[in-house]
N, C-alpha and C. Protein backbone atom coordinates (compact mmCIF):
# COMPACT_ATOMS: atom_id res chain seq x y z
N UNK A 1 -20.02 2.51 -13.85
CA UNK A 1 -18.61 2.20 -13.98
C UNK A 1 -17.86 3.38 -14.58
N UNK A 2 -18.50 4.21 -15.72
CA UNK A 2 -17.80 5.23 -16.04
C UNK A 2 -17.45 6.25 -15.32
N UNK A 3 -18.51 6.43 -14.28
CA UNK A 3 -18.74 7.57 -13.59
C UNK A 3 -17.59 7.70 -12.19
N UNK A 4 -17.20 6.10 -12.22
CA UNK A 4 -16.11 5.78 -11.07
C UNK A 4 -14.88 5.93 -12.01
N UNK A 5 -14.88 5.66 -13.19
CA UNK A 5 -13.37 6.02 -13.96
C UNK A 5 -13.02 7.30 -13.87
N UNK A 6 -13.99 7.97 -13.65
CA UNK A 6 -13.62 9.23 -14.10
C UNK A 6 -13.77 10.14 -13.11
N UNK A 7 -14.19 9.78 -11.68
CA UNK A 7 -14.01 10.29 -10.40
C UNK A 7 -11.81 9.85 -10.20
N UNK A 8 -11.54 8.76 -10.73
CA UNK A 8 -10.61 8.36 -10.53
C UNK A 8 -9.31 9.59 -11.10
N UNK A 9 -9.92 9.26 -12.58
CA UNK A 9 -9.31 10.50 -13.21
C UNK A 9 -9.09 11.88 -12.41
N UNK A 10 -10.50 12.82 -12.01
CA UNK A 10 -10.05 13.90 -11.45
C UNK A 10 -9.20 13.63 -10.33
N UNK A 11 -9.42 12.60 -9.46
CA UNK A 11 -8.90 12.76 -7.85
C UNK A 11 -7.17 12.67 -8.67
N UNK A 12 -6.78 11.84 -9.59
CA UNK A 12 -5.30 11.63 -9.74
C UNK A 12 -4.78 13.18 -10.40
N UNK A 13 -5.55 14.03 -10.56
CA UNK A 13 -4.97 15.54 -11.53
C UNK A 13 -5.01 16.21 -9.98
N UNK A 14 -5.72 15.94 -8.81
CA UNK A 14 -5.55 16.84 -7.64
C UNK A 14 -4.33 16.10 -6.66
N UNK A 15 -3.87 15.13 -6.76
CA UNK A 15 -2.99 14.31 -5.84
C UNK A 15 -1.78 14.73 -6.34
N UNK A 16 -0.89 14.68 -5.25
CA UNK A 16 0.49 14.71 -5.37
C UNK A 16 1.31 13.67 -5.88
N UNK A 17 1.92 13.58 -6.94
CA UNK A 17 2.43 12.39 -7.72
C UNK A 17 3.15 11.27 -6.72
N UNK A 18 3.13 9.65 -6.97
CA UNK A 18 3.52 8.95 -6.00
C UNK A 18 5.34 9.34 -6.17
N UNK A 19 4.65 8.69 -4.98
CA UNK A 19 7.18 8.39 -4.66
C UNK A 19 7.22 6.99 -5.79
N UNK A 20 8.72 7.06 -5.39
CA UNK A 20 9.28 6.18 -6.66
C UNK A 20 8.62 4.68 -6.32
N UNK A 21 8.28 4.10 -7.15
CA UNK A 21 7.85 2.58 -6.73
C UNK A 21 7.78 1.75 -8.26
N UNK A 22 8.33 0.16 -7.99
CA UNK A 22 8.29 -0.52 -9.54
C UNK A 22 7.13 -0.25 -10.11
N UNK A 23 6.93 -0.63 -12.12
CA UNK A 23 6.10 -0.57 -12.15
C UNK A 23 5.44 -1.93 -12.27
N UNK A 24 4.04 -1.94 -12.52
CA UNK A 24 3.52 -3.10 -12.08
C UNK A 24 4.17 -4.79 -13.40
N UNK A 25 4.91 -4.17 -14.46
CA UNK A 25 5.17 -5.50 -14.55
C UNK A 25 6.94 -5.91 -14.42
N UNK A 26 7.62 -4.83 -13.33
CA UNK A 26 8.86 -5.24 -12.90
C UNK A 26 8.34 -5.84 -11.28
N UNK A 27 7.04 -5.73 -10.88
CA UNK A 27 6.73 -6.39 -9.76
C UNK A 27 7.46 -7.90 -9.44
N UNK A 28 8.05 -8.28 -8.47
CA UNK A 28 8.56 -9.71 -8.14
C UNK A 28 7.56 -10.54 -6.59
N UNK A 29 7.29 -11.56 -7.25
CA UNK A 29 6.75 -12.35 -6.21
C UNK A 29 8.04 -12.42 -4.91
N UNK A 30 9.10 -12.67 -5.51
CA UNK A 30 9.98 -12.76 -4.15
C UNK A 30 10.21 -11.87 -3.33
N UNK A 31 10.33 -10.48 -3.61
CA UNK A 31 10.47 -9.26 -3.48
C UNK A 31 8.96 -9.10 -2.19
N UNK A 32 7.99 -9.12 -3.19
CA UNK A 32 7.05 -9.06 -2.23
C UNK A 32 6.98 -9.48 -0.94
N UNK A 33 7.19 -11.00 -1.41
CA UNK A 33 6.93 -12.13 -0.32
C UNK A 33 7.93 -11.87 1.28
N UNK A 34 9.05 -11.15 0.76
CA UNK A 34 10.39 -11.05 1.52
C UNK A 34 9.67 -9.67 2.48
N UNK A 35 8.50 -8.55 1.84
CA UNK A 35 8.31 -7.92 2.39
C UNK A 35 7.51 -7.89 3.24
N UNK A 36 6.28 -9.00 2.87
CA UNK A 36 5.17 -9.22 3.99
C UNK A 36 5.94 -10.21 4.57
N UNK A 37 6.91 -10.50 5.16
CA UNK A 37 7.50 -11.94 6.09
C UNK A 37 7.34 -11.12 7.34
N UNK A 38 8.01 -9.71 7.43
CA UNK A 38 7.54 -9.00 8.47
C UNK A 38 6.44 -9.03 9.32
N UNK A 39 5.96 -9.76 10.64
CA UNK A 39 4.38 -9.29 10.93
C UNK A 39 3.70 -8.22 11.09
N UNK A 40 4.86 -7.16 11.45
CA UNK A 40 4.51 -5.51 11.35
C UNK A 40 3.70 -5.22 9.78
N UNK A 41 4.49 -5.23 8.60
CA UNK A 41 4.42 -4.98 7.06
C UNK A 41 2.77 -5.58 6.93
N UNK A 42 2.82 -6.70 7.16
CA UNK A 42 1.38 -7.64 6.60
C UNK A 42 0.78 -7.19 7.39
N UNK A 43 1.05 -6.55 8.87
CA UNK A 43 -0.39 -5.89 9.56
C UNK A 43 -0.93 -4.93 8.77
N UNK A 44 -0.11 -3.97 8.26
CA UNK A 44 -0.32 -2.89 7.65
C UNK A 44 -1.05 -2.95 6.24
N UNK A 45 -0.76 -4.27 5.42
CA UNK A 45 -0.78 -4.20 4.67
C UNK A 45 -2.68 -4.77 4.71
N UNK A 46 -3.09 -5.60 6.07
CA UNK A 46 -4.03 -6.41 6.07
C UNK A 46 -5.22 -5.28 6.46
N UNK A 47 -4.59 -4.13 7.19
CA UNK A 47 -5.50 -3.30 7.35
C UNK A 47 -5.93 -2.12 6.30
N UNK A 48 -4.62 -1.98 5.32
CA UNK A 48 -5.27 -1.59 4.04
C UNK A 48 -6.35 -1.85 3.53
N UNK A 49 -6.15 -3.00 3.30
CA UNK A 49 -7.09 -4.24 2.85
C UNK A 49 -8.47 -4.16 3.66
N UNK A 50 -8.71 -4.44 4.75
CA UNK A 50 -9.92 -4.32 5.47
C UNK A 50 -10.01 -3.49 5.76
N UNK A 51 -9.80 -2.18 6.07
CA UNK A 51 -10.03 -1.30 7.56
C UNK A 51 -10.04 0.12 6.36
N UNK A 52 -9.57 0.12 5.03
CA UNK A 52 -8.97 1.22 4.31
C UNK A 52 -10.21 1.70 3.52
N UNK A 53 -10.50 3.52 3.87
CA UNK A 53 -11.29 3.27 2.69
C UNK A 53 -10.74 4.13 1.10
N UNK A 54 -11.35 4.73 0.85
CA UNK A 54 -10.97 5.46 -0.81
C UNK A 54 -9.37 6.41 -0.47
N UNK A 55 -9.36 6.89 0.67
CA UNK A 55 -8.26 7.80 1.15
C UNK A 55 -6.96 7.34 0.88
N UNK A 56 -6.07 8.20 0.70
CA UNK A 56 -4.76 7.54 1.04
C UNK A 56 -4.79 7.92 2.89
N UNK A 57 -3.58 6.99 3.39
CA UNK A 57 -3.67 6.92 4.97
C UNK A 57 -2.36 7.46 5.44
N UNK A 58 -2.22 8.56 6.33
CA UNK A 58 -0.74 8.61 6.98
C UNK A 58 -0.63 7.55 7.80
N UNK A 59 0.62 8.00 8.48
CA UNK A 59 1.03 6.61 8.96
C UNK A 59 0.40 6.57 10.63
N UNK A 60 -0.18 7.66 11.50
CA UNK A 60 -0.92 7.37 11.90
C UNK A 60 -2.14 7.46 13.02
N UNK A 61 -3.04 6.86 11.10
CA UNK A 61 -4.32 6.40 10.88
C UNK A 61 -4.00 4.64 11.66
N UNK A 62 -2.70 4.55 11.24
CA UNK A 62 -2.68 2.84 11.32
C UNK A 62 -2.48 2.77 13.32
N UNK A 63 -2.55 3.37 13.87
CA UNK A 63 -2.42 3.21 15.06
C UNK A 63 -1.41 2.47 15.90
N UNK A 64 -0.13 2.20 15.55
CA UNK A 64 1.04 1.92 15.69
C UNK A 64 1.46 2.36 16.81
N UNK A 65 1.99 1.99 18.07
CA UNK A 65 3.05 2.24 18.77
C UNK A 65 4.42 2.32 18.50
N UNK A 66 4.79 2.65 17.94
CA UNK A 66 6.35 2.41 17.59
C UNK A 66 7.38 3.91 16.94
N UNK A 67 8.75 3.97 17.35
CA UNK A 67 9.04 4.59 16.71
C UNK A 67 8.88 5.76 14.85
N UNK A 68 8.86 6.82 14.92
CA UNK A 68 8.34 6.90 13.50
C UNK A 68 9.72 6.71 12.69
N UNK A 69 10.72 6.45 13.19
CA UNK A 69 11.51 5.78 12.14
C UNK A 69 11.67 4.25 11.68
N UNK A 70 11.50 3.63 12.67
CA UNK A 70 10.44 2.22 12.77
C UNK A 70 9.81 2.15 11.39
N UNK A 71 8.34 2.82 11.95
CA UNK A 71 7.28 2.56 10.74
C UNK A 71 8.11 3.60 9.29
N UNK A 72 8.68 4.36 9.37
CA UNK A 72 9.35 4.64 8.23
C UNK A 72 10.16 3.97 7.22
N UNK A 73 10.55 2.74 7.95
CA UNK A 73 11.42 1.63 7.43
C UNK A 73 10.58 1.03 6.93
N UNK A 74 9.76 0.50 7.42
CA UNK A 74 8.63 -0.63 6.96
C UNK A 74 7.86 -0.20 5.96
N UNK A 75 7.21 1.26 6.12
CA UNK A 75 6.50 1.38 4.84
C UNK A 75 7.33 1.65 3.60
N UNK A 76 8.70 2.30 4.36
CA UNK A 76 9.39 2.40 2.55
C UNK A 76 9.63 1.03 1.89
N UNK A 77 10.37 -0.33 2.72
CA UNK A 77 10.42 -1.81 2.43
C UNK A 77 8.84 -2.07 1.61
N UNK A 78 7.54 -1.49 2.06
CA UNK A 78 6.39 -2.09 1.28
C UNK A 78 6.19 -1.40 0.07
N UNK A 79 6.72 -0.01 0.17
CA UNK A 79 7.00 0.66 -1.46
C UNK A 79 7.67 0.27 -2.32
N UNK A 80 9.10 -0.08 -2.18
CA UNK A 80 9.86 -0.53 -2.82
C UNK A 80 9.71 -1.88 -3.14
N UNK A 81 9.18 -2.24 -3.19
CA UNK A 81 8.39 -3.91 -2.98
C UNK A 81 7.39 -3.68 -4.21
N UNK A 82 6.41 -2.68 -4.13
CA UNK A 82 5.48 -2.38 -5.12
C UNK A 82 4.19 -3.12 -3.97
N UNK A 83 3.76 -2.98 -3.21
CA UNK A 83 2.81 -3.10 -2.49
C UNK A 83 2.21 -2.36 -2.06
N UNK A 84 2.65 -0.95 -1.81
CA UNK A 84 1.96 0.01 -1.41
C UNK A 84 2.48 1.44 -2.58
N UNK A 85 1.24 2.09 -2.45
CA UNK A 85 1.86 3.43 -3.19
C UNK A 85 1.61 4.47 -2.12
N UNK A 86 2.84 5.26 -2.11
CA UNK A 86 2.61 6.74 -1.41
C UNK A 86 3.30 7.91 -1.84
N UNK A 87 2.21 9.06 -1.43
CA UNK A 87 2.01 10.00 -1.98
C UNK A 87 3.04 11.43 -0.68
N UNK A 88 3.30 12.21 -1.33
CA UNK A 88 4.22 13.13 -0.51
C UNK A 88 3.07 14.66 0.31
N UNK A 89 2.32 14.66 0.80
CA UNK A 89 1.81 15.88 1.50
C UNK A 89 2.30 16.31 2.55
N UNK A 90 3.07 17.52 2.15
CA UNK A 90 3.90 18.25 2.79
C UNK A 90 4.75 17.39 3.19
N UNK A 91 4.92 17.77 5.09
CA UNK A 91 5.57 16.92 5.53
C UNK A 91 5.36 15.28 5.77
N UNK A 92 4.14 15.32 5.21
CA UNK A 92 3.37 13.87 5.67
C UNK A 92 3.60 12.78 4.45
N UNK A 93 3.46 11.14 4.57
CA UNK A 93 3.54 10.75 3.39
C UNK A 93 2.23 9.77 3.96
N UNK A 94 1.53 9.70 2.64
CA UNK A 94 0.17 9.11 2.77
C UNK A 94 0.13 7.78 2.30
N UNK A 95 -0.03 6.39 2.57
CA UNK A 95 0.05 4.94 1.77
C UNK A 95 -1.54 5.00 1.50
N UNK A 96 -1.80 3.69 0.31
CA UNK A 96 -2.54 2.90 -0.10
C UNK A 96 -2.18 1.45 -0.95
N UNK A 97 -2.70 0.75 -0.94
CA UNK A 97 -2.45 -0.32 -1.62
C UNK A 97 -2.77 -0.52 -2.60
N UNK A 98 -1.81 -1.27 -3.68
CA UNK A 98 -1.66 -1.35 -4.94
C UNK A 98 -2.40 -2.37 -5.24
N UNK A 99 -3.59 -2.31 -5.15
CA UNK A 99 -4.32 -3.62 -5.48
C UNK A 99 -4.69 -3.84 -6.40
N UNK A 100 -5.15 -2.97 -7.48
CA UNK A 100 -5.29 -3.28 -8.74
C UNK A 100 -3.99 -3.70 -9.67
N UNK A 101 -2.66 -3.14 -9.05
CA UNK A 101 -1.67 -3.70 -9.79
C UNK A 101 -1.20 -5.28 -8.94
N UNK A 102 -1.36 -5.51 -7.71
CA UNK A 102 -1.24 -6.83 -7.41
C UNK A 102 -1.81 -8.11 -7.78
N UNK A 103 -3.30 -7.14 -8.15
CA UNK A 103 -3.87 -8.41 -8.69
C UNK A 103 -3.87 -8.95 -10.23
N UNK A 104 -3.55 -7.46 -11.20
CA UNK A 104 -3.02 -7.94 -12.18
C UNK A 104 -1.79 -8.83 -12.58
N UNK A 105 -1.13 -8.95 -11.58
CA UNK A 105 0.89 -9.31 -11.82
C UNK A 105 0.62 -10.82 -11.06
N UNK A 106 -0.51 -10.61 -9.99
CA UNK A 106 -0.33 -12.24 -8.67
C UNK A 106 -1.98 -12.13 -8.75
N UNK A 107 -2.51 -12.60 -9.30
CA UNK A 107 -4.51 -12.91 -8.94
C UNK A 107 -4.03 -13.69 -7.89
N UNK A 108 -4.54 -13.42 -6.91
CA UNK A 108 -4.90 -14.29 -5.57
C UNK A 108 -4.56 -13.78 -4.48
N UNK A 109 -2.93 -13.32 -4.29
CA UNK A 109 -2.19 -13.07 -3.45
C UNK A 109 -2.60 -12.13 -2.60
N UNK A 110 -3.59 -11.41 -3.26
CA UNK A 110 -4.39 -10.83 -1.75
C UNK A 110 -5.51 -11.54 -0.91
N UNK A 111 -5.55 -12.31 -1.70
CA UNK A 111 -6.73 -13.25 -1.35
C UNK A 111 -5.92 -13.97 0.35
N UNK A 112 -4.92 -14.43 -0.28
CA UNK A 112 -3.53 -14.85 0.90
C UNK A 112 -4.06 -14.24 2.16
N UNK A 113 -3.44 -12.89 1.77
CA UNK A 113 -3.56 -11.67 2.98
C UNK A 113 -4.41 -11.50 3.66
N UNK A 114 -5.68 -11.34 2.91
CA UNK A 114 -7.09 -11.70 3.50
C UNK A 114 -7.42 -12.62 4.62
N UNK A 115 -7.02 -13.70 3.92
CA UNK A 115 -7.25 -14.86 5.24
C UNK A 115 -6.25 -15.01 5.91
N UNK A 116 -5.42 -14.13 6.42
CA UNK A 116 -4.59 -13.96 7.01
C UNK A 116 -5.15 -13.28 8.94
N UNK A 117 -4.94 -13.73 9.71
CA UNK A 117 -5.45 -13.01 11.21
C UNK A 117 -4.37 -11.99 11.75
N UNK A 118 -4.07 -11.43 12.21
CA UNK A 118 -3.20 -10.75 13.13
C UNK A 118 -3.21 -11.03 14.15
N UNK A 119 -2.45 -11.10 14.91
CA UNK A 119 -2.38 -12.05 16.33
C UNK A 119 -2.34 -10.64 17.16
């Protein structure tokens, strides 16, 4: 366990500091909830969740058809939300999910997501 704290530690002194996002105890259940209503947002957010591994992900990894101002909307709505964090490389912006702060603020609510399918 130490040895993963502290892999954590270096990788955050080599990463590019996140974009602006609440912190985890101005998080709002409504806020959230308003953001996964989207089925686009909760895809994204479900494949974090399953499909994601240690990396942060550009936008696309997620394999999206759609405009990139499209998915630009959506992932900033899941930042500003506090659901996702992303990071600025270069021109690229990289997501991951805030799961250790979701589950501190909502225990379960990924659990939700989880059993959630994508159609």
């Amino acid at each position: 366990m130490g040895a993963s704290k502290d892999l954590r530690q270096a990788m955050s002194t080599t990463l590019p500091p996140p974009l602006e996002e609440p912190a985890v105890h101005n998080l709002r259940l409504d806020v959230i909830f308003g953001a996964l209503a989207d089925p686009l947002r909760l895809t994204i957010v479900y494949k974090l969740m399953k499909e994601s591994d240690a990396y942060d992900h550009p936008c696309g990894w997620f394999g999206f058809d759609r405009p990139k101002s499209s998915l630009t909307h959506h992932f900033k709505a899941l930042r500003e939300a506090g659901v996702i964090r992303q990071r600025q490389y270069g021109l690229e912006r990289r997501s991951r999910l805030r799961t250790e702060d979701l589950e501190a603020r909502f225990p379960g609510l990924l659990g939700l997501v989880a059993s959630w399918a994508p159609s």
